[in-house]
PDB file of N, CA and C in Angstrom:
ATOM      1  N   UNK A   1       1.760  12.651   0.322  1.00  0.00           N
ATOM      2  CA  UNK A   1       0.389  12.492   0.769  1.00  0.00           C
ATOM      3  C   UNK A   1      -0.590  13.028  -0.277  1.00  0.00           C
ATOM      4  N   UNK A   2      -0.442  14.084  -1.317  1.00  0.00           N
ATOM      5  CA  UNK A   2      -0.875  14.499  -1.837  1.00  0.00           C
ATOM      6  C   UNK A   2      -1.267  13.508  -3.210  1.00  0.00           C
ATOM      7  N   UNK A   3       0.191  12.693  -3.204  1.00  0.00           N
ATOM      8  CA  UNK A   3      -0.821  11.521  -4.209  1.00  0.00           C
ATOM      9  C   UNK A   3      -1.756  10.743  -4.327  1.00  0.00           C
ATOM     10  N   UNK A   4      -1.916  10.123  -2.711  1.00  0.00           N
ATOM     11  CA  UNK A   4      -2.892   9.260  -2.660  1.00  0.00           C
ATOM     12  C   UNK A   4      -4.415  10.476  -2.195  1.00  0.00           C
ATOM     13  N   UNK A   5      -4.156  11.667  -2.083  1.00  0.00           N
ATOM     14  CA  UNK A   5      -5.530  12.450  -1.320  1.00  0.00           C
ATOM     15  C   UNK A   5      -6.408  13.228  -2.133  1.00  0.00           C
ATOM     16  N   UNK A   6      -5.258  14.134  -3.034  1.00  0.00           N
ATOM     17  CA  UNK A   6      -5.682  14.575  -4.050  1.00  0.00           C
ATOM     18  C   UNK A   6      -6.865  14.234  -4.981  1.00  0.00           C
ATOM     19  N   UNK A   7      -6.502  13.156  -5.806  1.00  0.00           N
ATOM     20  CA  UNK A   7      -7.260  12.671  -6.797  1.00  0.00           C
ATOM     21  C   UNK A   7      -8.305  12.548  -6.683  1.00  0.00           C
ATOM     22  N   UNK A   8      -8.422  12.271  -5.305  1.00  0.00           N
ATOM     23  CA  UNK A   8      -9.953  11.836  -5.284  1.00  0.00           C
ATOM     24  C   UNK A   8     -10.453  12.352  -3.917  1.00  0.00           C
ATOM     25  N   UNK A   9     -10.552  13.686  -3.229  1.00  0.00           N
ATOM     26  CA  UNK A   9     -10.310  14.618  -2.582  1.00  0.00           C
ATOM     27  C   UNK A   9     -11.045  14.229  -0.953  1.00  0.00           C
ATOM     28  N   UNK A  10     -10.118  12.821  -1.019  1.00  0.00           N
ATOM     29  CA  UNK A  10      -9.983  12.720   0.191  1.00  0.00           C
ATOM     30  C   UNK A  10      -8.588  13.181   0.614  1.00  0.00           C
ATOM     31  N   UNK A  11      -9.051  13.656   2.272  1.00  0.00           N
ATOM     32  CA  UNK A  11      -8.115  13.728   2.968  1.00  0.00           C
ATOM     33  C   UNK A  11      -7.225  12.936   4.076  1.00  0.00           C
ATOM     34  N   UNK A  12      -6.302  12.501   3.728  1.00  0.00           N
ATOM     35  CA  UNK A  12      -6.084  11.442   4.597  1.00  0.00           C
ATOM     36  C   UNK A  12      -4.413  11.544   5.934  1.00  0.00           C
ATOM     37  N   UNK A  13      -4.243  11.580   7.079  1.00  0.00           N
ATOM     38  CA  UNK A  13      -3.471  11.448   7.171  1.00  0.00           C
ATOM     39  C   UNK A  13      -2.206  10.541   7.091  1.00  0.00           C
ATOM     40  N   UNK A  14      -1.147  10.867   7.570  1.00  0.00           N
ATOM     41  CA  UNK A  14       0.125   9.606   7.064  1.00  0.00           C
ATOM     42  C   UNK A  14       0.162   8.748   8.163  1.00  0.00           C
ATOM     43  N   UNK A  15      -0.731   9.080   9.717  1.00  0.00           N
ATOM     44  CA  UNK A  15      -0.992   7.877  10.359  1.00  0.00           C
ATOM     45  C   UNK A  15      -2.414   6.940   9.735  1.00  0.00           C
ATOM     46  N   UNK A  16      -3.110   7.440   9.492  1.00  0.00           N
ATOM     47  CA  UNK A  16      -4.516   7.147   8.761  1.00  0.00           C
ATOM     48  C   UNK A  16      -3.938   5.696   7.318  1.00  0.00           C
ATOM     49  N   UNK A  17      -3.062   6.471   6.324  1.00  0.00           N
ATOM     50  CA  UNK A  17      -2.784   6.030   5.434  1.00  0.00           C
ATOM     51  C   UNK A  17      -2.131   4.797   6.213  1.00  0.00           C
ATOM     52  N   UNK A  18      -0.882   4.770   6.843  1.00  0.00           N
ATOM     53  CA  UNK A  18      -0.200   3.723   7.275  1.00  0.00           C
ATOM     54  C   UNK A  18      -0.827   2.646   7.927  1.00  0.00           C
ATOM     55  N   UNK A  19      -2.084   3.178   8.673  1.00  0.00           N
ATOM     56  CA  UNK A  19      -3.188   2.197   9.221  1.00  0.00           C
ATOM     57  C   UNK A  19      -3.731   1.084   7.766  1.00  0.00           C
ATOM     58  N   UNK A  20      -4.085   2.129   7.053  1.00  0.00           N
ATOM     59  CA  UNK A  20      -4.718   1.401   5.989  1.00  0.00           C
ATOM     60  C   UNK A  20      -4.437   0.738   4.937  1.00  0.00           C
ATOM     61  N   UNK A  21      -2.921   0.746   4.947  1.00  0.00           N
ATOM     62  CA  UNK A  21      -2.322  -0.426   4.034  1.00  0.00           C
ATOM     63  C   UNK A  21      -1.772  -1.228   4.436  1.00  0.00           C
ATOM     64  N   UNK A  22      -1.957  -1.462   5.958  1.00  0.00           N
ATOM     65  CA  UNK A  22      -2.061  -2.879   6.126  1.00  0.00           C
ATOM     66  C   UNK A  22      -3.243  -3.117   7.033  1.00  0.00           C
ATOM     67  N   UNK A  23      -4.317  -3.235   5.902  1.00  0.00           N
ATOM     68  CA  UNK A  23      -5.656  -3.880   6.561  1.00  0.00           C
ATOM     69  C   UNK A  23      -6.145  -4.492   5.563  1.00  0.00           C
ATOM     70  N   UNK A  24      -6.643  -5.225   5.655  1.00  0.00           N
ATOM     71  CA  UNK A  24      -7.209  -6.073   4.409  1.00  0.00           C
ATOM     72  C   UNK A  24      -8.362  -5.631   4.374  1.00  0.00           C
ATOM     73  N   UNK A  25      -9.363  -5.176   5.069  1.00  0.00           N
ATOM     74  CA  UNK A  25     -10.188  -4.377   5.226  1.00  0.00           C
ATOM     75  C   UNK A  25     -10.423  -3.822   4.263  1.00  0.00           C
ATOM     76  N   UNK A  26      -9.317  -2.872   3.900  1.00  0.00           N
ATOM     77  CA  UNK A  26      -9.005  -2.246   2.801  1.00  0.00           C
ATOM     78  C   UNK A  26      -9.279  -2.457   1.276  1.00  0.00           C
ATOM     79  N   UNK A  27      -8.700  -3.666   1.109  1.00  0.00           N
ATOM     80  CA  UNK A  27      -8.926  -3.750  -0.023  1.00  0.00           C
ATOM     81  C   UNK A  27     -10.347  -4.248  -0.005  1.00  0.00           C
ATOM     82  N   UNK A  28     -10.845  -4.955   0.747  1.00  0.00           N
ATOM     83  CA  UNK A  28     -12.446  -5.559   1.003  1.00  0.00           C
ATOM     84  C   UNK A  28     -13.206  -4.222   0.722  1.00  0.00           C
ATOM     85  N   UNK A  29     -12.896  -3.157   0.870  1.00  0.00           N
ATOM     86  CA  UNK A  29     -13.912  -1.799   0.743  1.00  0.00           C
ATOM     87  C   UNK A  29     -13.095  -0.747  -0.635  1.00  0.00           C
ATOM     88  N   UNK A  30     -12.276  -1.540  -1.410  1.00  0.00           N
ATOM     89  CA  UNK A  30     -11.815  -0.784  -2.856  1.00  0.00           C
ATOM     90  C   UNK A  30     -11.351   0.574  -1.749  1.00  0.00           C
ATOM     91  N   UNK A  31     -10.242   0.916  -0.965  1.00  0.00           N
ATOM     92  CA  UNK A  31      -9.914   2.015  -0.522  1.00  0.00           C
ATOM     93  C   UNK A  31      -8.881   2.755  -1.268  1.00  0.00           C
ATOM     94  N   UNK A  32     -10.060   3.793  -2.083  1.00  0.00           N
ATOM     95  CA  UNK A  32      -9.186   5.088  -2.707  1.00  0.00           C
ATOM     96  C   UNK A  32      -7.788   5.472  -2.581  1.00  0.00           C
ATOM     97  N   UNK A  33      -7.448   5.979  -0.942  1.00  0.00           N
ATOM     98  CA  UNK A  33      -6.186   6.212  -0.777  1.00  0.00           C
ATOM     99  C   UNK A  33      -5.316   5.399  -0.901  1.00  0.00           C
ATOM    100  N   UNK A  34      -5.728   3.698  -0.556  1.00  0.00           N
ATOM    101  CA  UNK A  34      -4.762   2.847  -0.019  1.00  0.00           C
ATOM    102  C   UNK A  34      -4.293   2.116  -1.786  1.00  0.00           C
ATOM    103  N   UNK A  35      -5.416   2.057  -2.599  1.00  0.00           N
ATOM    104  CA  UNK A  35      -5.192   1.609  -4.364  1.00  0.00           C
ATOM    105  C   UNK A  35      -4.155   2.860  -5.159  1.00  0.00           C
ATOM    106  N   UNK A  36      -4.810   3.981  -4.404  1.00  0.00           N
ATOM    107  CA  UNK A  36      -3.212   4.806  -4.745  1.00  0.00           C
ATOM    108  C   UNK A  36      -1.638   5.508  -4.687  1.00  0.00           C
ATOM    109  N   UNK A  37      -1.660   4.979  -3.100  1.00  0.00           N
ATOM    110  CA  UNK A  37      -0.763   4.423  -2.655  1.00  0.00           C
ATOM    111  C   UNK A  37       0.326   3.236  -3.183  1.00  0.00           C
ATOM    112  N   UNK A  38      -0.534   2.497  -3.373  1.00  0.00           N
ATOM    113  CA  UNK A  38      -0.011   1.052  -4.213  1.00  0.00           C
ATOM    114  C   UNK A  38       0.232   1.155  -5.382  1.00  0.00           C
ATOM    115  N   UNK A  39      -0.282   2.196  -6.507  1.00  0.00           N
ATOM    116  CA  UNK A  39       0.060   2.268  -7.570  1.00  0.00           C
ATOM    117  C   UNK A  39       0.314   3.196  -8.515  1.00  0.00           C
ATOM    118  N   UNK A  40       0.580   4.215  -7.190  1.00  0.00           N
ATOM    119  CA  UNK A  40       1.109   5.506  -8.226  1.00  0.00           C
ATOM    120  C   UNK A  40       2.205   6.128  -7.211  1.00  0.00           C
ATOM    121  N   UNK A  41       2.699   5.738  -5.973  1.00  0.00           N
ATOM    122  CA  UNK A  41       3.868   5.956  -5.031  1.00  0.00           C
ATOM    123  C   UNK A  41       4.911   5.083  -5.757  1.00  0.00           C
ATOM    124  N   UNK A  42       5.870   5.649  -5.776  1.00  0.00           N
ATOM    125  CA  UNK A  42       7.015   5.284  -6.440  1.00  0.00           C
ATOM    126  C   UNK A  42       7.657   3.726  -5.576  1.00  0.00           C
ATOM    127  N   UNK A  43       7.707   2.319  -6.102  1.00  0.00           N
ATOM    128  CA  UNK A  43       7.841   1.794  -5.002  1.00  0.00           C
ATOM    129  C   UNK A  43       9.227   2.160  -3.784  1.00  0.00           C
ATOM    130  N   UNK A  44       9.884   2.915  -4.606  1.00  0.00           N
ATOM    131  CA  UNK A  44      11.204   3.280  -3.310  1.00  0.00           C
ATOM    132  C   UNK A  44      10.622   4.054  -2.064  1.00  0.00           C
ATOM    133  N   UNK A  45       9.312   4.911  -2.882  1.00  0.00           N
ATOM    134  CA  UNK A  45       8.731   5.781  -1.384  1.00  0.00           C
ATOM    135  C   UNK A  45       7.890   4.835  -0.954  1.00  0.00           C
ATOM    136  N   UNK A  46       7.142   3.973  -1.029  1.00  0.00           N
ATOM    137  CA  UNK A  46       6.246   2.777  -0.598  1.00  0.00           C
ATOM    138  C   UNK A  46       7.440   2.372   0.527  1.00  0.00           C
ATOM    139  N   UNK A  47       8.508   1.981  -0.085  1.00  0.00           N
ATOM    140  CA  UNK A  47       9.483   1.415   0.961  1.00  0.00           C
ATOM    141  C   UNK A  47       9.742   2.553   2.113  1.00  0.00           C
ATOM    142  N   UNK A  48       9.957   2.989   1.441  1.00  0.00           N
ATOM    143  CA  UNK A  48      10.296   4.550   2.742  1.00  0.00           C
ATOM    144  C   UNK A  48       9.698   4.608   3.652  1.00  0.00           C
ATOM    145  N   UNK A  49       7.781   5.160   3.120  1.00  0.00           N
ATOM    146  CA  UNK A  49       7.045   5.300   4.381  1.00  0.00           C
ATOM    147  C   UNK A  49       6.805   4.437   4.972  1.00  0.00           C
ATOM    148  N   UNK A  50       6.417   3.193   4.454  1.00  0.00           N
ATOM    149  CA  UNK A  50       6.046   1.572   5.384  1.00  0.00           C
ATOM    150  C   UNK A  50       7.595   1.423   6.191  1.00  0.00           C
ATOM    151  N   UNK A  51       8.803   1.672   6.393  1.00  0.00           N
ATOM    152  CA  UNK A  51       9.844   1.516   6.990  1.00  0.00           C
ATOM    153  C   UNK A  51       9.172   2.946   8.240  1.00  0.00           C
ATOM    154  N   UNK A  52       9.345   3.482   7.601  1.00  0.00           N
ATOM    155  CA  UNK A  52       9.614   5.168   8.355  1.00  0.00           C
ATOM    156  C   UNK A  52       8.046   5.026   9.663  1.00  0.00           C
ATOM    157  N   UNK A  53       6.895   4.329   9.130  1.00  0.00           N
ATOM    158  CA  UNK A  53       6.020   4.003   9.883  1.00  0.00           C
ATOM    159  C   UNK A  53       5.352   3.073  10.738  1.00  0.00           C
ATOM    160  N   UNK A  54       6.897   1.969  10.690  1.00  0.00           N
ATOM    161  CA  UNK A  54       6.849   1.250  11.293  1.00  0.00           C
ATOM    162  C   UNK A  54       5.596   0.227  10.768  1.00  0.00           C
ATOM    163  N   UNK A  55       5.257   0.196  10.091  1.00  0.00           N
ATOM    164  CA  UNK A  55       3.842  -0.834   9.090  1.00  0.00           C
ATOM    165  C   UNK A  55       4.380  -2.003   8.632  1.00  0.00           C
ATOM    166  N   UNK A  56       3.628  -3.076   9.189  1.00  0.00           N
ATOM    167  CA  UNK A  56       4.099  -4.435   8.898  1.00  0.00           C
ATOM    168  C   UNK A  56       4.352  -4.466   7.406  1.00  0.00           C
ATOM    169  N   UNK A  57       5.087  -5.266   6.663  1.00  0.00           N
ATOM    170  CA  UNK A  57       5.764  -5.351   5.572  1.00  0.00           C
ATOM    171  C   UNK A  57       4.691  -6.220   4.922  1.00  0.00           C
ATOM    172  N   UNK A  58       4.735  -7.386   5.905  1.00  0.00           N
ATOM    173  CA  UNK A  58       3.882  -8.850   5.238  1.00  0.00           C
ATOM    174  C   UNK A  58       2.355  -8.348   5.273  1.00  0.00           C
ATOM    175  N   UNK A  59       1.830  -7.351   6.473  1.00  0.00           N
ATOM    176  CA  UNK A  59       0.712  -6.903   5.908  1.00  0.00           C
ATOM    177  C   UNK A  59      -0.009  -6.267   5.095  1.00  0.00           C
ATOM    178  N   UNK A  60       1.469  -5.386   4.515  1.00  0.00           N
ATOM    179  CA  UNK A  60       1.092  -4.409   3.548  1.00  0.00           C
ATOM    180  C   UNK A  60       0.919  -5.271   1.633  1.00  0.00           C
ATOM    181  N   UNK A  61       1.741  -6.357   2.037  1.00  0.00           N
ATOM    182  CA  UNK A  61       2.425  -7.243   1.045  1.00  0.00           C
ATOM    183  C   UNK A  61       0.668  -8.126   0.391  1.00  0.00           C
ATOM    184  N   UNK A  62       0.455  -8.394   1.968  1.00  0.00           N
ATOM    185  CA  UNK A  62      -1.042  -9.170   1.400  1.00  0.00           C
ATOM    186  C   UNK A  62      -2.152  -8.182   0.920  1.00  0.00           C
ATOM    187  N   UNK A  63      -1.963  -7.216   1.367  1.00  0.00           N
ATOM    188  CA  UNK A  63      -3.287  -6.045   0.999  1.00  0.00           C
ATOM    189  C   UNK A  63      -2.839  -5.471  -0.863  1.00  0.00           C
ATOM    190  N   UNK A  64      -1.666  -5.549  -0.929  1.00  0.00           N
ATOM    191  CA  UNK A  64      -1.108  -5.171  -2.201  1.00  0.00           C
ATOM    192  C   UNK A  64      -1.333  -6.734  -3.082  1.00  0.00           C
ATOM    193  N   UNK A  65      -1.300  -7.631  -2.471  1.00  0.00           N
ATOM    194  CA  UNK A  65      -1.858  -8.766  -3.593  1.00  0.00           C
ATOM    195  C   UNK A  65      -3.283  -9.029  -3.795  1.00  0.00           C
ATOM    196  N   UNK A  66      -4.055  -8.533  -2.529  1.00  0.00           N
ATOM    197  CA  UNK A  66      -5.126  -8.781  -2.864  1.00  0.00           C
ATOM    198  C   UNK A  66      -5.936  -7.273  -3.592  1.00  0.00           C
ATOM    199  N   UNK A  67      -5.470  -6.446  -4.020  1.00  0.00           N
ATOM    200  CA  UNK A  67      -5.798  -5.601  -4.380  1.00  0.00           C
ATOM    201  C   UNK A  67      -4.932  -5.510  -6.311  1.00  0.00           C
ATOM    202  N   UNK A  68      -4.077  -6.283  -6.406  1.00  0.00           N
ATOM    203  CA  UNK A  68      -3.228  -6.851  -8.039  1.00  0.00           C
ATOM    204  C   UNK A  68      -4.634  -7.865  -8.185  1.00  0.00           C
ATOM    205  N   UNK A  69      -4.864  -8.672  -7.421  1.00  0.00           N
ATOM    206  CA  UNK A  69      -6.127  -9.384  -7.973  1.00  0.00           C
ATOM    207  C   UNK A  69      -7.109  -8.629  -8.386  1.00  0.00           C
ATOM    208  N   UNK A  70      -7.251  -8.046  -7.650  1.00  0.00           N
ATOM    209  CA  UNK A  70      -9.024  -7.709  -8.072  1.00  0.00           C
ATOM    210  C   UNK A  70      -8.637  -6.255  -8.864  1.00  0.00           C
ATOM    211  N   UNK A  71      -7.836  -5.603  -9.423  1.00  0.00           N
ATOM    212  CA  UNK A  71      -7.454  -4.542 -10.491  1.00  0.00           C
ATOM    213  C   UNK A  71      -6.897  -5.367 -11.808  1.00  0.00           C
ATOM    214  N   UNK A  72      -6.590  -6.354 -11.424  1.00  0.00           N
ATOM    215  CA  UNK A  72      -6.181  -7.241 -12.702  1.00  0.00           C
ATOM    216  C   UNK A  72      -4.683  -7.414 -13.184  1.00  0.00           C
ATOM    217  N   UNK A  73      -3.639  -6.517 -12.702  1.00  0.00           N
ATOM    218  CA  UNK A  73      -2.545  -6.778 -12.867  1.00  0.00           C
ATOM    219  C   UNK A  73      -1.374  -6.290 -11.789  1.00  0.00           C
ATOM    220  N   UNK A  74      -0.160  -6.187 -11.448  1.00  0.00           N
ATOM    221  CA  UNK A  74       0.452  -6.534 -10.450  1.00  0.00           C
ATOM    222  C   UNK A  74       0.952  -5.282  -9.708  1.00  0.00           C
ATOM    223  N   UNK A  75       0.726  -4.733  -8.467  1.00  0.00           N
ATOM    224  CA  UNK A  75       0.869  -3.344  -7.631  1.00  0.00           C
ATOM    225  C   UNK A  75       2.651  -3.421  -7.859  1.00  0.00           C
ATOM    226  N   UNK A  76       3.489  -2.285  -7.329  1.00  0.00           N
ATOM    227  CA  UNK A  76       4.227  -2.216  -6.871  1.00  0.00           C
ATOM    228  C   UNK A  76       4.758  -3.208  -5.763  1.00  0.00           C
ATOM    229  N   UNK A  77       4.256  -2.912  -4.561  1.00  0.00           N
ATOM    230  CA  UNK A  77       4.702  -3.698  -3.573  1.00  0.00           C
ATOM    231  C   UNK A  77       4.067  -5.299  -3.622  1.00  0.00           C
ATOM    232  N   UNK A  78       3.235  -5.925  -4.699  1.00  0.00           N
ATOM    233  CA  UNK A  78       2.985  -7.033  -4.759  1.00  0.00           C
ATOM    234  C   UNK A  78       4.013  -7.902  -5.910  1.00  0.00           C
ATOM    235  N   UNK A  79       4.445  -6.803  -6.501  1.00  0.00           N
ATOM    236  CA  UNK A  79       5.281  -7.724  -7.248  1.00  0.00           C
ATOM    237  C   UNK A  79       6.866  -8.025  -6.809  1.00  0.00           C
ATOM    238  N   UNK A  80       7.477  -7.521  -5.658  1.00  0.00           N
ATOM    239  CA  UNK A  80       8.306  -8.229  -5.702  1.00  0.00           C
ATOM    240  C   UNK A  80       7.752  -9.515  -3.945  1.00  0.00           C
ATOM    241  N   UNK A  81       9.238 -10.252  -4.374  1.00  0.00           N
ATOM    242  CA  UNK A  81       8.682 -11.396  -3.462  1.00  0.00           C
ATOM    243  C   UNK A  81       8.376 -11.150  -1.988  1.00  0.00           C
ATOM    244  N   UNK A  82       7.932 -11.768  -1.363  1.00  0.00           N
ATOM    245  CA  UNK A  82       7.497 -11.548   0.044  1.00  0.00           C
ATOM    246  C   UNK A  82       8.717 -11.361   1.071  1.00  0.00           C
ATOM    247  N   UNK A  83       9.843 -12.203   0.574  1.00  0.00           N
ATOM    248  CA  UNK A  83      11.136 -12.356   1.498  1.00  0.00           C
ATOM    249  C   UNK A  83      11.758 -10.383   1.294  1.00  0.00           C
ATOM    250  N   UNK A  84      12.043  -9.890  -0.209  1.00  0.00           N
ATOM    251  CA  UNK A  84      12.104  -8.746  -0.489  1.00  0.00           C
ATOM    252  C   UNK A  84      11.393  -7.641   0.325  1.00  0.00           C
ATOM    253  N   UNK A  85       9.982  -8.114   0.758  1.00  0.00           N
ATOM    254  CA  UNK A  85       9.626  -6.631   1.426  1.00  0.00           C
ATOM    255  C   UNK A  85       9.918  -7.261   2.712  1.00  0.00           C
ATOM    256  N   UNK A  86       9.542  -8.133   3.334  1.00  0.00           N
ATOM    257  CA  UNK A  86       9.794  -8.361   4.555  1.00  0.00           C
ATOM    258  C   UNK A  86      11.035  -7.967   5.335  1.00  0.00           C
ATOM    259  N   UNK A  87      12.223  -8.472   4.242  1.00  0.00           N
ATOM    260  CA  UNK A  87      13.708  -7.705   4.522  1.00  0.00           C
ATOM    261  C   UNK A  87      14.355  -9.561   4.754  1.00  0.00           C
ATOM    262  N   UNK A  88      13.141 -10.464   4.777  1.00  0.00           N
ATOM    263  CA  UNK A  88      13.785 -11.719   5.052  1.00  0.00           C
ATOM    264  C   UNK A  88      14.545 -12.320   3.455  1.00  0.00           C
ATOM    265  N   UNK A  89      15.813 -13.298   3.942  1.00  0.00           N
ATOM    266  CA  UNK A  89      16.163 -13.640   3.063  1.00  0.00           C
ATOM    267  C   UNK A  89      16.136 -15.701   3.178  1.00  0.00           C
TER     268      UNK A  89
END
């Protein structure tokens, strides 16, 4: 938690955070915690907590692409394929 809160001294919780990476919302408002989440969480812990919090996969999947767009190159959880995070094959 301290990665995404720290930096930029918000405080956020890990229900708060899990809300907010999958909202598109999110990326519509450049959200601090949720851009560092996406790109400085290791993607194995990305997998972890979005499992561990029960957070839609495919929602987190679209908020992580639309947030590789508009930073200019490709998040963690946007670069692998959609079937990969979903767990579908």
């Amino acid at each position: 938690m301290s990665t995404v809160s720290a930096p930029y001294g918000v405080l956020v919780t890990a229900a708060q955070l899990a809300e907010k990476i999958a909202d598109i919302k999110s990326a519509d408002s450049y959200d601090c915690s949720v851009f560092a989440f996406l790109s400085e969480v290791s993607p194995v812990l990305q997998q972890s907590f979005i499992d561990e919090m029960g957070v839609s996969k495919d929602a987190v999947a679209e908020v992580a692409r639309k947030f590789s767009d508009l930073a200019g190159y490709k998040l963690s959880v946007g670069q692998r394929p959609l079937q990969s995070i979903s767990g579908r094959r």
